[in-house]
Every structure is written in structure tokens, then in C-alpha cells.
PDB file of N, CA and C in Angstrom:
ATOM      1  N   UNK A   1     -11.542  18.590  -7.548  1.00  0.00           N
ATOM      2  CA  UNK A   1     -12.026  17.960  -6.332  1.00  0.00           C
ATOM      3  C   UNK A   1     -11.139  16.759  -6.011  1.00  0.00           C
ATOM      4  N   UNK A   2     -11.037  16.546  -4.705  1.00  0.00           N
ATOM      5  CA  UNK A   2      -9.724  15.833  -4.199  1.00  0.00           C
ATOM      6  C   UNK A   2     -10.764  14.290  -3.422  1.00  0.00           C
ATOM      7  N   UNK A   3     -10.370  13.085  -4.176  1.00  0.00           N
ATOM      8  CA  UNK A   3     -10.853  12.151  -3.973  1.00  0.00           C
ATOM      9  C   UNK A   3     -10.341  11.816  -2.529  1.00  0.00           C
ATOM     10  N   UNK A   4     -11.175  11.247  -1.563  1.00  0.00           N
ATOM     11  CA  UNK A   4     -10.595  10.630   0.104  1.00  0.00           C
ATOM     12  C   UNK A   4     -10.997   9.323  -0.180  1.00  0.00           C
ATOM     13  N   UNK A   5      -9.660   9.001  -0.129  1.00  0.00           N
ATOM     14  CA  UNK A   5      -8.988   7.471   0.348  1.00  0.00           C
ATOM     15  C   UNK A   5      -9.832   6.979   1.591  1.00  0.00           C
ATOM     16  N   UNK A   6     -10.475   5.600   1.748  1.00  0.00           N
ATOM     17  CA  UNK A   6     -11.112   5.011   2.690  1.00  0.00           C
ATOM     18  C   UNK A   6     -10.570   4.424   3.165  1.00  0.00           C
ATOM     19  N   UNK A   7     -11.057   3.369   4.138  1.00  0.00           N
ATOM     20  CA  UNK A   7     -10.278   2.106   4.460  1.00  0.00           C
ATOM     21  C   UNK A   7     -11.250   0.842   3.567  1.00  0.00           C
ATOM     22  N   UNK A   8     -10.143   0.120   3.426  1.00  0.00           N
ATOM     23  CA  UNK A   8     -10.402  -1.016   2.534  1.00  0.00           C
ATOM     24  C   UNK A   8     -10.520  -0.688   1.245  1.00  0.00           C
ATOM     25  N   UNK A   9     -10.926   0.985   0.708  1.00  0.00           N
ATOM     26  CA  UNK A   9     -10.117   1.098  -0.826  1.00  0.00           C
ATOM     27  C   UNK A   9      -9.289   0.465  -1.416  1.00  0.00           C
ATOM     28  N   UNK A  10      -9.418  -0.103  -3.125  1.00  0.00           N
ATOM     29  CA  UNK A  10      -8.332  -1.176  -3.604  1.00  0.00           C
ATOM     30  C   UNK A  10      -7.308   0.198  -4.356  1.00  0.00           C
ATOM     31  N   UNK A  11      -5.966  -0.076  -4.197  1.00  0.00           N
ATOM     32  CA  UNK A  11      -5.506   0.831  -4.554  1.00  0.00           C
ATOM     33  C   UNK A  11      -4.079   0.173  -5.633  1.00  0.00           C
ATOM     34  N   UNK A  12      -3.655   1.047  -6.714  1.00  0.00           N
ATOM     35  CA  UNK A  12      -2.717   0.594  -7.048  1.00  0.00           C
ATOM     36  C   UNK A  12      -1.731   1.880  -7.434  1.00  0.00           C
ATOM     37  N   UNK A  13      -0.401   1.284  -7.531  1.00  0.00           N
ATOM     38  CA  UNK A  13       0.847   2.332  -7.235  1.00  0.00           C
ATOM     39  C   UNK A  13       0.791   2.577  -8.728  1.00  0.00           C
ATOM     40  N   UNK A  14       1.118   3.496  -8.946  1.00  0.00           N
ATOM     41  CA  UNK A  14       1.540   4.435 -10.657  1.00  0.00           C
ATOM     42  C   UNK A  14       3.110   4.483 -10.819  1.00  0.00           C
ATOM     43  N   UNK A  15       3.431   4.128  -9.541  1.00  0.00           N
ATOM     44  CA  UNK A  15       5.362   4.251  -9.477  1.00  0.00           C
ATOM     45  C   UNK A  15       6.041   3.202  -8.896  1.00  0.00           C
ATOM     46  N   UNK A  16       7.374   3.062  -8.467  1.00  0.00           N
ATOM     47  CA  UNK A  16       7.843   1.705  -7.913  1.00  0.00           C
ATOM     48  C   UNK A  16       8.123   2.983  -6.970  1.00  0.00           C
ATOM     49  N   UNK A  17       8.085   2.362  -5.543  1.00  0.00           N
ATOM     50  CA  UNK A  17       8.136   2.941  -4.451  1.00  0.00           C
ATOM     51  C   UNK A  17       8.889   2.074  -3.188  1.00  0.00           C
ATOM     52  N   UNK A  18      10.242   2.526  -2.450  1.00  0.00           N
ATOM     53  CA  UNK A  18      10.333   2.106  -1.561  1.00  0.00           C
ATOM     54  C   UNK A  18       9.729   2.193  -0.233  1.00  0.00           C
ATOM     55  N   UNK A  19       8.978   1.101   0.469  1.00  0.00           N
ATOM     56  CA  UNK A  19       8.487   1.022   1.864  1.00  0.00           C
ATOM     57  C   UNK A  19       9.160   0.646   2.526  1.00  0.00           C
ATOM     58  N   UNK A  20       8.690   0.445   3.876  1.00  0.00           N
ATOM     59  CA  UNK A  20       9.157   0.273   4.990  1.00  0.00           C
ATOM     60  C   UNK A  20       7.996  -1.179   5.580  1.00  0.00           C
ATOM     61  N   UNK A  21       8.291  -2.321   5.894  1.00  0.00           N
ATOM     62  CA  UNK A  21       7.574  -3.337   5.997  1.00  0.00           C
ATOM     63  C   UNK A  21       6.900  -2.995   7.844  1.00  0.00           C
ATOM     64  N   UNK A  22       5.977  -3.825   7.815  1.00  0.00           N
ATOM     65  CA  UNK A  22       5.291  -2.797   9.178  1.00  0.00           C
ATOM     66  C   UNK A  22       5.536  -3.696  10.109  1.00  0.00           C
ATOM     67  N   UNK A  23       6.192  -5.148   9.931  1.00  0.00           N
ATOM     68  CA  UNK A  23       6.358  -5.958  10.960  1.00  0.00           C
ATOM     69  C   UNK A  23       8.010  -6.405  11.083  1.00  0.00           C
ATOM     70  N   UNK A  24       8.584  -6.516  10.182  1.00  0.00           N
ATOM     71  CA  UNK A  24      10.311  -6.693  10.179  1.00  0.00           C
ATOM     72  C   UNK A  24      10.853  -5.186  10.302  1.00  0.00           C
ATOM     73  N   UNK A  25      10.428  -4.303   9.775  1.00  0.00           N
ATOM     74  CA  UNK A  25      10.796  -2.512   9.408  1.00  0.00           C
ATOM     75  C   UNK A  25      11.831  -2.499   8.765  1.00  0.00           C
ATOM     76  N   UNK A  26      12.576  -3.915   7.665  1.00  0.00           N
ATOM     77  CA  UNK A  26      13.113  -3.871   6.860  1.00  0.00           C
ATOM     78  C   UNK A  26      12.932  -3.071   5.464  1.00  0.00           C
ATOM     79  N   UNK A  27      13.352  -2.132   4.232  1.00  0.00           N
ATOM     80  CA  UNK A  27      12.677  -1.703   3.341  1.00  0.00           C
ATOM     81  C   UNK A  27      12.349  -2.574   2.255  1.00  0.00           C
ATOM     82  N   UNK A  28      11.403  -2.600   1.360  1.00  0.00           N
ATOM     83  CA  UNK A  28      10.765  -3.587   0.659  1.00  0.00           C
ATOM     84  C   UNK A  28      10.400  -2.769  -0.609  1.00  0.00           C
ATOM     85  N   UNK A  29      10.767  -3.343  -1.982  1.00  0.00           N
ATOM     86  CA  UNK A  29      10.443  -2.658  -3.004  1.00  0.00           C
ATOM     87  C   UNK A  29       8.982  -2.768  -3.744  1.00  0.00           C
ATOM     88  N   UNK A  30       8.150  -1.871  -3.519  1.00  0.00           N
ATOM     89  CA  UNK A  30       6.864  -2.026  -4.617  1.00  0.00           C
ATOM     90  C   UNK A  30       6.897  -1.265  -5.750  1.00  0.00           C
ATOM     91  N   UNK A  31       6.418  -2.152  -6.410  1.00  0.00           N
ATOM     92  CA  UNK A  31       6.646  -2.345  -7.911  1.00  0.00           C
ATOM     93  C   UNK A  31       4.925  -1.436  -8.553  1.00  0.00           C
ATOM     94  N   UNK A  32       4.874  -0.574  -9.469  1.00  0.00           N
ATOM     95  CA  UNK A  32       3.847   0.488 -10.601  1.00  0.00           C
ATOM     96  C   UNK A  32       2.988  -0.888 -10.479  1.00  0.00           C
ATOM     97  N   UNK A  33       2.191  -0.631 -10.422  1.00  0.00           N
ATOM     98  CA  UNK A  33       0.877  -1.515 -10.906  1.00  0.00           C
ATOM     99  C   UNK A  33       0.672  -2.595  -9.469  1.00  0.00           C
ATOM    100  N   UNK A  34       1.273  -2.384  -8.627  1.00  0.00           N
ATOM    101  CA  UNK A  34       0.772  -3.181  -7.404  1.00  0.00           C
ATOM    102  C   UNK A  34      -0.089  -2.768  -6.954  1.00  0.00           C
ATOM    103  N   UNK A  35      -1.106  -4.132  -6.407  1.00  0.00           N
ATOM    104  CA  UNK A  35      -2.261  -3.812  -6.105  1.00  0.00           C
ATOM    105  C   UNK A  35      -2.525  -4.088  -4.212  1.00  0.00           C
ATOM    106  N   UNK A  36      -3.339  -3.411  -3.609  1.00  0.00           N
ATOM    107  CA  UNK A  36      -3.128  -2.917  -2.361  1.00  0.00           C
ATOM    108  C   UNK A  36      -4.216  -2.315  -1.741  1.00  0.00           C
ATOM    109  N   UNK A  37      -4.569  -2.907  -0.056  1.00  0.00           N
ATOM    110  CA  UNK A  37      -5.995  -2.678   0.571  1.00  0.00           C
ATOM    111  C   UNK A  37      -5.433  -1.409   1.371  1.00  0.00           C
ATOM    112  N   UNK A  38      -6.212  -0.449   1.438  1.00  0.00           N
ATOM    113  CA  UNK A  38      -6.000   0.661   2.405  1.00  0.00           C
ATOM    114  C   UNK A  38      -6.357  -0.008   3.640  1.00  0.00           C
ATOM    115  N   UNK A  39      -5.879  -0.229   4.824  1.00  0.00           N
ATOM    116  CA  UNK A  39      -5.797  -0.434   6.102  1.00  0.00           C
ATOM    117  C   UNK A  39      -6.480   0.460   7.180  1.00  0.00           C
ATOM    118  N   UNK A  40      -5.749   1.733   6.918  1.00  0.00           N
ATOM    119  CA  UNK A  40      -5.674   2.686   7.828  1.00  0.00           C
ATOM    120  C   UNK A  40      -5.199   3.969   7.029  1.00  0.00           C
ATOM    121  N   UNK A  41      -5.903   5.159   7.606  1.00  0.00           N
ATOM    122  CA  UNK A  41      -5.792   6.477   7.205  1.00  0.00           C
ATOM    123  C   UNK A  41      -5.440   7.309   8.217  1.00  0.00           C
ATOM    124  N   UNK A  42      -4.298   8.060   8.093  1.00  0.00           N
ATOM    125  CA  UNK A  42      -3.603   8.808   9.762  1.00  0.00           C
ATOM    126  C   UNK A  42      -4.066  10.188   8.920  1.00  0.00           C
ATOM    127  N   UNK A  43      -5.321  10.378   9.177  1.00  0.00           N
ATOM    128  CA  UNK A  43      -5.397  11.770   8.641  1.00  0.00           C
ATOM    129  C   UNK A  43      -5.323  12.274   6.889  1.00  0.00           C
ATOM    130  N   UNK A  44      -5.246  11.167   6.233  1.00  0.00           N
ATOM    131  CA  UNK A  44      -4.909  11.758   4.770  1.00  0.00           C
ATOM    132  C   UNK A  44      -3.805  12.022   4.278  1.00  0.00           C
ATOM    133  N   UNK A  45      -2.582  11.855   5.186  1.00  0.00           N
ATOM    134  CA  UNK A  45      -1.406  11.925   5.135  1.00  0.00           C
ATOM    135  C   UNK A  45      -0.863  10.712   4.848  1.00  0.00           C
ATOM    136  N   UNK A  46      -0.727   9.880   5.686  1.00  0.00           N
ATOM    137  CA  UNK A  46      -0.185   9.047   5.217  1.00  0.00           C
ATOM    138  C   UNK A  46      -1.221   7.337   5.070  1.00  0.00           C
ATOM    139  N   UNK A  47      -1.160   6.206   5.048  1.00  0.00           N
ATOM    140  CA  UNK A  47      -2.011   5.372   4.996  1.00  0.00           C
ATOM    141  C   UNK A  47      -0.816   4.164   5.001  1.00  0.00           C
ATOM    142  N   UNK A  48      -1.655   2.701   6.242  1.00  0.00           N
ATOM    143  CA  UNK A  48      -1.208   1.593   6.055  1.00  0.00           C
ATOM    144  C   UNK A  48      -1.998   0.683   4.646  1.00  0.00           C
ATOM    145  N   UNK A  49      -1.169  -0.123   3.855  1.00  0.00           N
ATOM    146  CA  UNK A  49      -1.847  -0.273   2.821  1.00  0.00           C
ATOM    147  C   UNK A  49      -1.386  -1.926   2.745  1.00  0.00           C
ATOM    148  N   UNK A  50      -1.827  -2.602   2.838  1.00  0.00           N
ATOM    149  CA  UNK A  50      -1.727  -4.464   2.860  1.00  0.00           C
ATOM    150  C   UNK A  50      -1.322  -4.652   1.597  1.00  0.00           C
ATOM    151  N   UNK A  51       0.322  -4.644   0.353  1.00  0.00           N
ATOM    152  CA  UNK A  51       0.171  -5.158  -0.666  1.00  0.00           C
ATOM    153  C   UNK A  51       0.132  -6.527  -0.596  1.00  0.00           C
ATOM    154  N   UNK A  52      -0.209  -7.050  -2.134  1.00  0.00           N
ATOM    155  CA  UNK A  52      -0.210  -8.221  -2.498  1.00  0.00           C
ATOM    156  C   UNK A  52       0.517  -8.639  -3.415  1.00  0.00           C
ATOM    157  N   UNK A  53       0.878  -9.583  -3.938  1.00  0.00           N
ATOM    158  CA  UNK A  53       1.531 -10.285  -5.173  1.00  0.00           C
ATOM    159  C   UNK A  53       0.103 -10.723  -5.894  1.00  0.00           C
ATOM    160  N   UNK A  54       0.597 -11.189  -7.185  1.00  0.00           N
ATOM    161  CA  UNK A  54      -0.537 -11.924  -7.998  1.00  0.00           C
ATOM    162  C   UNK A  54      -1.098 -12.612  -8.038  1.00  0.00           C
ATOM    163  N   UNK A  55      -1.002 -13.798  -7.056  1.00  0.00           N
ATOM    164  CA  UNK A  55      -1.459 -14.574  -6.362  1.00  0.00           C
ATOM    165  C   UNK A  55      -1.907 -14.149  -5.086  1.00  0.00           C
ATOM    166  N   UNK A  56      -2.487 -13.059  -4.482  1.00  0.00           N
ATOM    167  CA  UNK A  56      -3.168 -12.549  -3.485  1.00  0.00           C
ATOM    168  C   UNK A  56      -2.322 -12.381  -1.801  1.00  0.00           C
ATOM    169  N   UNK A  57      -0.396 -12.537  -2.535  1.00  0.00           N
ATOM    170  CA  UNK A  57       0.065 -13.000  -0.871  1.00  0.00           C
ATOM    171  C   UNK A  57       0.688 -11.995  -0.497  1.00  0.00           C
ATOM    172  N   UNK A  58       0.718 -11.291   0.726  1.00  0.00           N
ATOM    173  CA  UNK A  58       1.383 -10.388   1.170  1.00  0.00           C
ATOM    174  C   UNK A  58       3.121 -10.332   0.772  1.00  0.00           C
ATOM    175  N   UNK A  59       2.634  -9.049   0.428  1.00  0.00           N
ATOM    176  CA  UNK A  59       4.399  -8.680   0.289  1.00  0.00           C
ATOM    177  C   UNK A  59       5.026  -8.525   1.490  1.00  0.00           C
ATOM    178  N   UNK A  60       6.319  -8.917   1.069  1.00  0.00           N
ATOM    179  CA  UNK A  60       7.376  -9.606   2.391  1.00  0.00           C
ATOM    180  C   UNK A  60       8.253  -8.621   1.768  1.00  0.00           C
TER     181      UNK A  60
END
């Protein structure tokens, strides 16, 4: 059974993953174990996801 992602789900990465930043559209590296608010769900496909640093601040 296939768990659905919400919005505002806390989520964290299992891999280091390159993004795409949603306001510069520069790429930005996230790092396995980052932690991260689901935003938005385009269908289950893809999702906007707000990371953070350890101190709670958006990744830049």
C-alpha cells in the first residue's frame, strides 16, 4: 500500500538531491537527512517542499 503525501507532511530526503530553488531557479544542493514541509502536491507527481537547515531557515 502506497502512502499519499499531504500538504504540510514533515518529510525527510534518504539521498542528496539536486533542486531547483523556486524563487532565484538557481540549482541548490539537498543534503540525506534534510528535513522539509510539503507545500503543494501537483498530483502525486511531483511536490513543492519548504527545506530547512538546523536551525529552522530556509534553504537558499
Amino acid at each position: 500500500m502506497m502512502n499519499i503525501i499531504q500538504e504540510y507532511d514533515l518529510v525527510a530526503l534518504t539521498e542528496d538531491i539536486t533542486a531547483t530553488h523556486k524563487t532565484t531557479h538557481q540549482p541548490i544542493l539537498l543534503r540525506r537527512g534534510q528535513m522539509g514541509t510539503v507545500l503543494m502536491s501537483f498530483d502525486q507527481q511531483a511536490f513543492l517542499i519548504d527545506f530547512t537547515d538546523q536551525k529552522g531557515v530556509t534553504s537558499n
